[in-house]
Protein backbone atom coordinates (compact mmCIF):
# COMPACT_ATOMS: atom_id res chain seq x y z
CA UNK A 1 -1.20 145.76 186.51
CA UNK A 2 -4.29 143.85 185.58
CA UNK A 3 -6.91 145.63 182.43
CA UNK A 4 -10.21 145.82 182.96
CA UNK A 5 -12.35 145.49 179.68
CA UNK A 6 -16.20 146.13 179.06
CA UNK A 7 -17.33 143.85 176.19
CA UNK A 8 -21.02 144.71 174.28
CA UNK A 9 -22.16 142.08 172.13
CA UNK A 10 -25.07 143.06 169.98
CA UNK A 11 -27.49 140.61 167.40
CA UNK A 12 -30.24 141.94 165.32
CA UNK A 13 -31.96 139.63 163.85
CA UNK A 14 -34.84 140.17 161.52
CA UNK A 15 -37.52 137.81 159.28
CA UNK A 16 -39.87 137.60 156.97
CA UNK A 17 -42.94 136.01 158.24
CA UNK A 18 -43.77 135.91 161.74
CA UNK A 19 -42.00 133.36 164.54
CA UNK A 20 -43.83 131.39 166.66
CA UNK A 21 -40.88 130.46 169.05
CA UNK A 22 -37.27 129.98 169.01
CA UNK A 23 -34.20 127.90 170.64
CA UNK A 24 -31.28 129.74 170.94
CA UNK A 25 -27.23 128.99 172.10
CA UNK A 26 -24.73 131.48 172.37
CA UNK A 27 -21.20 130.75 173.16
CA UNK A 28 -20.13 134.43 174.18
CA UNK A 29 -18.93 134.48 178.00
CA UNK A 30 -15.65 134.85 178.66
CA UNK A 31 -13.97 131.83 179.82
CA UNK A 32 -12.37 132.08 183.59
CA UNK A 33 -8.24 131.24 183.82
CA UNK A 34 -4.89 132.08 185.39
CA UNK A 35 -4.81 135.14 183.28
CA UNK A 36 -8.58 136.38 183.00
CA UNK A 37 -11.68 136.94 185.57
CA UNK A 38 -14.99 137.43 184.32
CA UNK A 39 -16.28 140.17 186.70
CA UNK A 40 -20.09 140.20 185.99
CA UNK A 41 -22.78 140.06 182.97
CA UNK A 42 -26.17 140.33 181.35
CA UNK A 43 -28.11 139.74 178.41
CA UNK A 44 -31.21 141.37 177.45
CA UNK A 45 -33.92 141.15 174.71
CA UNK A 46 -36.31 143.14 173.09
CA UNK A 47 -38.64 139.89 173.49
CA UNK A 48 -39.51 137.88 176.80
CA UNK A 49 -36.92 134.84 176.99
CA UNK A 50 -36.73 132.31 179.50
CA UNK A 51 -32.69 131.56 179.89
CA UNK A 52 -29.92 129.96 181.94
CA UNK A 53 -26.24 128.96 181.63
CA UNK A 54 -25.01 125.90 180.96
CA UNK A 55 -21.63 124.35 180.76
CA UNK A 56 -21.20 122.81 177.16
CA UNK A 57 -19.71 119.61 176.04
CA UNK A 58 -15.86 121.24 176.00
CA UNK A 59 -16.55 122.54 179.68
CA UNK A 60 -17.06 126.11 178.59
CA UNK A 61 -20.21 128.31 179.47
CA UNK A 62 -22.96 128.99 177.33
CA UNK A 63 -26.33 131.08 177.20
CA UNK A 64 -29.42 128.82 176.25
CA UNK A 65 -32.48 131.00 175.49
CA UNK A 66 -36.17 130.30 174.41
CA UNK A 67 -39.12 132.10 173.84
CA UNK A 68 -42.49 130.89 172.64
CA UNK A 69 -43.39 134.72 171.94
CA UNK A 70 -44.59 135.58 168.61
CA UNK A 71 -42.22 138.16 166.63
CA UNK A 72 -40.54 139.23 163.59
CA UNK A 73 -37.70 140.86 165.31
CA UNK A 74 -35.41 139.49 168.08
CA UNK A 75 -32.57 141.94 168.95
CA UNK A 76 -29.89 140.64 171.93
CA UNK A 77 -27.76 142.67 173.79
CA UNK A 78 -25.05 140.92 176.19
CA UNK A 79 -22.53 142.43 178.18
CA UNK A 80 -19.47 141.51 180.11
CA UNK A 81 -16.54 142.94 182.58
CA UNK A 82 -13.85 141.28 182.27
CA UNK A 83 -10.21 141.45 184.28
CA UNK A 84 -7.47 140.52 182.97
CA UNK A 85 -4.21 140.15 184.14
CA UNK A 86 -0.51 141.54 181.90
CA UNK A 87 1.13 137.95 180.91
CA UNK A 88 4.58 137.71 179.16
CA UNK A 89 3.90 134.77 176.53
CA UNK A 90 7.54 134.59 176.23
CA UNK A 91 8.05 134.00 179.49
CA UNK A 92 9.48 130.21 179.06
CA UNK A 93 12.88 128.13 178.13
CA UNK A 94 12.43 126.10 175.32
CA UNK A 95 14.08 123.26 174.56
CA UNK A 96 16.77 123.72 171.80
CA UNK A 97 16.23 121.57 169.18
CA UNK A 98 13.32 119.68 167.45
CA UNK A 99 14.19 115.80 168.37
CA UNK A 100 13.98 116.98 172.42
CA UNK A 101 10.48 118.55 171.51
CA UNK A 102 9.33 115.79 169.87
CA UNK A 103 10.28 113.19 173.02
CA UNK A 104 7.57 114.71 174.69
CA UNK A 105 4.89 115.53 171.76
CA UNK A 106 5.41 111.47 170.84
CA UNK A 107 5.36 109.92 173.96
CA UNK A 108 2.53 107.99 174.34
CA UNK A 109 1.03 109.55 177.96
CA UNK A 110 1.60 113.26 175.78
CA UNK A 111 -0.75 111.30 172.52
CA UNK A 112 -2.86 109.91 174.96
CA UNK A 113 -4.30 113.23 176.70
CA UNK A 114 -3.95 115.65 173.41
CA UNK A 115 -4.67 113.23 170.27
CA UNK A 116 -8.13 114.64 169.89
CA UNK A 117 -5.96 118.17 168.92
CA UNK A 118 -3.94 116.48 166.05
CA UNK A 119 -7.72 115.04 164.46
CA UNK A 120 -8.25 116.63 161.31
CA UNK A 121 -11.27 118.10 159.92
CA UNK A 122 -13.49 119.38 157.30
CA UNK A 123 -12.03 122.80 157.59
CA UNK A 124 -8.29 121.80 158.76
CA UNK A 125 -7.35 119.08 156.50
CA UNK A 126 -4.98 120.25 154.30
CA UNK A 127 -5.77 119.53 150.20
CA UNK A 128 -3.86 116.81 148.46
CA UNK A 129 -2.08 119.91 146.31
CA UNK A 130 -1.01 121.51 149.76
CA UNK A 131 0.70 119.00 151.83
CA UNK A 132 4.01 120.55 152.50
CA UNK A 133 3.21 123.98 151.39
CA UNK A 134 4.91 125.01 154.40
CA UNK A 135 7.22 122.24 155.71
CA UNK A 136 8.65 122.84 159.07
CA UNK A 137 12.04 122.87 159.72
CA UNK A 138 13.91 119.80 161.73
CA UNK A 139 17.08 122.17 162.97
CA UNK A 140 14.53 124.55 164.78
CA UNK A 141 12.28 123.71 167.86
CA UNK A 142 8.72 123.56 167.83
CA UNK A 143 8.43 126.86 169.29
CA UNK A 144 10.75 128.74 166.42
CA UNK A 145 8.59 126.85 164.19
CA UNK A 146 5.15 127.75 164.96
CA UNK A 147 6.42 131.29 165.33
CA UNK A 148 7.93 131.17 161.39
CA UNK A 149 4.26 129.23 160.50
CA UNK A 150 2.13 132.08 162.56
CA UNK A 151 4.47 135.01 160.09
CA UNK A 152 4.27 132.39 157.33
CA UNK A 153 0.04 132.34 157.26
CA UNK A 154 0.16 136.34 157.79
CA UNK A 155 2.03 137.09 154.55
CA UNK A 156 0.46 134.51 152.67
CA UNK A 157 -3.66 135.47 153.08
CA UNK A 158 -4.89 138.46 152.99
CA UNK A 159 -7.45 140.04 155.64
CA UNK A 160 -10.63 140.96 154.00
CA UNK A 161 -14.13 140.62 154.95
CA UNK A 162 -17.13 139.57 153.15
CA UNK A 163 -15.11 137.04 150.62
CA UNK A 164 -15.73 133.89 152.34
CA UNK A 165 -17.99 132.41 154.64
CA UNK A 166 -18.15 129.86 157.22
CA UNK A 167 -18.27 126.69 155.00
CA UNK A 168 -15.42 127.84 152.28
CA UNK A 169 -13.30 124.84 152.30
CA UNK A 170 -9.63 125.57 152.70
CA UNK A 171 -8.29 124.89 149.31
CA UNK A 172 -10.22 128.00 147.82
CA UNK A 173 -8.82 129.88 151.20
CA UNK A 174 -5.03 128.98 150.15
CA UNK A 175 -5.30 129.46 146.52
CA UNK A 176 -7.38 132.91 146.61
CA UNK A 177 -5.60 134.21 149.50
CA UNK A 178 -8.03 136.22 151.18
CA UNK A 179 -10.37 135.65 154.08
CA UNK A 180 -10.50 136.45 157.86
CA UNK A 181 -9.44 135.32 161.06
CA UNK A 182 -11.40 132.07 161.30
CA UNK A 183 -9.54 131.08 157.43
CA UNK A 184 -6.25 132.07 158.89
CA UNK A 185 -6.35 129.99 162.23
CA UNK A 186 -8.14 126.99 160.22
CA UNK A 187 -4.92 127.48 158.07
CA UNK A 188 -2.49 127.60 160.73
CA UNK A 189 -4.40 124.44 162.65
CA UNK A 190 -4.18 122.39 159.39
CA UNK A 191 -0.52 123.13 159.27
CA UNK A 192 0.80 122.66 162.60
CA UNK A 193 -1.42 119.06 163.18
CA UNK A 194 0.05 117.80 159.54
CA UNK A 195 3.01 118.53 161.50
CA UNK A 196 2.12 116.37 164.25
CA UNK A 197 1.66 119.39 166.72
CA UNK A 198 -1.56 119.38 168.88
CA UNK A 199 -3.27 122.48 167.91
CA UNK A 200 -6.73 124.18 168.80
CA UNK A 201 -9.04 127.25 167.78
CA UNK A 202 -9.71 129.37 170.26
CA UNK A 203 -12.91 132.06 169.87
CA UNK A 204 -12.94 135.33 171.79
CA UNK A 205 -12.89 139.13 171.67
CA UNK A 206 -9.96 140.91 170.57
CA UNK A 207 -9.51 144.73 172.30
CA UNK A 208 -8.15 146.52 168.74
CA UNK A 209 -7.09 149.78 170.22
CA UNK A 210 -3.31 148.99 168.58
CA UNK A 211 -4.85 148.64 165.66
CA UNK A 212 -5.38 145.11 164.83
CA UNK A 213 -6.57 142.84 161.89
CA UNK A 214 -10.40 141.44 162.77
CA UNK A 215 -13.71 142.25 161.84
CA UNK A 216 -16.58 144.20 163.75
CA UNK A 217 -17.68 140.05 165.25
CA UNK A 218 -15.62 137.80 167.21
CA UNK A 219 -11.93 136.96 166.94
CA UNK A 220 -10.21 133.67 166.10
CA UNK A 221 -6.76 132.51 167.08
CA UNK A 222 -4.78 129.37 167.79
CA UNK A 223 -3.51 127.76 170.53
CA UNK A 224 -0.60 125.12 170.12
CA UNK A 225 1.24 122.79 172.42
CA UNK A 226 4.89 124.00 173.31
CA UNK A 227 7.13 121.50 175.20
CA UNK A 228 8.36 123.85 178.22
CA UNK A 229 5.58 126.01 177.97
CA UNK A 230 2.19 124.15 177.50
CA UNK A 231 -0.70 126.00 175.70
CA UNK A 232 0.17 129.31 173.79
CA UNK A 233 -1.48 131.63 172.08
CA UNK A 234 -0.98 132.29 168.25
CA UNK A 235 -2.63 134.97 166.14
CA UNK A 236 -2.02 134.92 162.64
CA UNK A 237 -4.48 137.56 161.74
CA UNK A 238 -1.92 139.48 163.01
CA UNK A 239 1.53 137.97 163.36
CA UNK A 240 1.56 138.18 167.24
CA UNK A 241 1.48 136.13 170.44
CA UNK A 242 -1.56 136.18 171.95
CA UNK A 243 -0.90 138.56 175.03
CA UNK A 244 -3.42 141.43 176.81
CA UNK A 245 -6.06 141.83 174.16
CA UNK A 246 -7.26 138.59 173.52
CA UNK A 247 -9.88 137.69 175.52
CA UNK A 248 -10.70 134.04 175.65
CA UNK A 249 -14.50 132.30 175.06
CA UNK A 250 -13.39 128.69 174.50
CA UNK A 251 -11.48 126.31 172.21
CA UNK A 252 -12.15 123.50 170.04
CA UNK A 253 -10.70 121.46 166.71
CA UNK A 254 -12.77 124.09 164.36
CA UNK A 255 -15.20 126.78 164.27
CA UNK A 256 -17.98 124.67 164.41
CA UNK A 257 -16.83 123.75 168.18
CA UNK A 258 -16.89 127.32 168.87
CA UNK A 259 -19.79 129.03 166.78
CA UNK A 260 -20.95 132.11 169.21
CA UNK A 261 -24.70 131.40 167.97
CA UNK A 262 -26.91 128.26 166.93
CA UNK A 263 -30.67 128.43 167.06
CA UNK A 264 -33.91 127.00 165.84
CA UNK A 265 -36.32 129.08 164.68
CA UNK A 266 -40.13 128.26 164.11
CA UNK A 267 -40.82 130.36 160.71
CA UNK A 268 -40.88 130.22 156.98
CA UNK A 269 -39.38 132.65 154.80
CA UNK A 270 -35.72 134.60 155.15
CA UNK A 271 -34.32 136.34 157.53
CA UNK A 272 -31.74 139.31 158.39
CA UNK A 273 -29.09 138.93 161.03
CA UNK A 274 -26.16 141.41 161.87
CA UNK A 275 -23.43 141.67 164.33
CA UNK A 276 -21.38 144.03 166.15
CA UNK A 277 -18.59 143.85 168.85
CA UNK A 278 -17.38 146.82 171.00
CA UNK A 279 -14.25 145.95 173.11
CA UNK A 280 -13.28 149.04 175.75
CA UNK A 281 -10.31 149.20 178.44
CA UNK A 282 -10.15 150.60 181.28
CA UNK A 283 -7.36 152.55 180.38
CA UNK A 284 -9.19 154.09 177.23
């Protein structure tokens, strides 16, 4: 039976001196597939904004916003229904061994369409230190191995907020152990693409009713190719599939593909800026 959520996503954002106009993009709509229908939504402003959609370079919609109003406070308010239908992610046959998986990961029609998913970068290349800190295992399928990598990440970092940022590279992440979901799937990527296994972030809202790992902002997860299956969704946040309450916005090769707000801002001084994220069900 499909779950209907109501998403509220809510930016404050303050500064110093006064604004005399402002650019913004945010990448916060839910995306459309076989397993989730965005129903309706709105965003509104406590300034006047001239906005429209737009379908980034990825293919996924964003908000574009700009005002040339003076202020020194711009608070956003967006909200979305989403349906969503119950999906089984084990729900496949895979093969049984790693030399059939890798026929089809290594063919060069497979490299062809999904190379740009194996690309490392700045925050998924793993440190000269760390190459085979988790080496995957050739008697096991790809599958059984990104399952023992996704349980592998989840015991080795630790969820806490407020210890790293967006730019902490990932050699600090692995040796401190700490961080949040956007160090854990940058962890997971570099791992499974050393291992020649397309893999992607994904950015979206996680419903935490059964008591999840994430933070009070978006979610971050993985997706990674499975012979037999395609696309699936990993969390390593929280040692799970990704099933019912994730709730896709889009996918890239990092967070910076996926960032849920850029902006230019005409002012001098600092600024104040706070999220918050309230997922509800419809069975709540």
């Amino acid at each position: 039976m499909p779950t209907e959520f109501a998403i509220t996503y809510s930016t404050q954002n303050e500064y110093e001196s006064l604004v005399n106009g402002a650019f913004w993009q945010f990448l916060i709509i839910p995306e459309e597939n076989d397993t989730q229908q965005l129903l309706d939504w709105e965003m509104k402003s406590n300034i006047q904004l001239d906005q429209n959609e737009s379908v980034n370079g990825l293919g996924f919609k964003s908000i574009h916003a700009h005002t040339k109003e003076k202020f020194t406070k711009a608070d956003f308010k967006a909200s979305f229904r989403v349906q969503k239908k119950s999906s089984n992610p084990f729900d496949f046959i895979p093969n049984q061994n790693w030399q059939a998986d890798l026929e089809e990961i290594q063919s060069i029609a497979f490299r062809t369409v999904n190379e740009i998913f194996l690309r490392k970068t700045r925050f998924t290349e793993l440190p000269s230190d760390f190459t085979t800190i988790f080496p995957f295992n050739a008697n096991k399928n790809v599958f059984e191995n990104l399952m023992a990598l996704n349980h592998w990440v989840f015991v080795h970092l630790f969820f806490k907020v407020g210890v790293t940022h967006v730019d902490t590279p990932l050699q600090e992440i692995i040796e401190k152990r700490h961080g949040v979901c956007q160090d854990f799937t940058h962890l997971f990527l570099a791992i499974a693409r050393a291992n020649h296994i397309p893999a992607r972030y994904v950015s979206g809202y996680l419903h935490q009713g059964n008591g999840y790992f994430g933070d009070s902002q978006m979610h971050a997860w993985a997706e990674a190719y499975v012979p037999q299956a395609g696309w699936v969704g990993f969390d390593p946040t929280n040692d799970i599939l990704v099933a019912n309450d994730h709730i896709k916005i889009c996918h890239g090769l990092d967070y910076s593909d996926c960032s849920p707000l850029k902006g230019v801002v005409y002012s001098s001084g600092g600024n104040k800026t706070s999220h918050s994220i309230e997922v509800r069900s419809s069975q709540q």
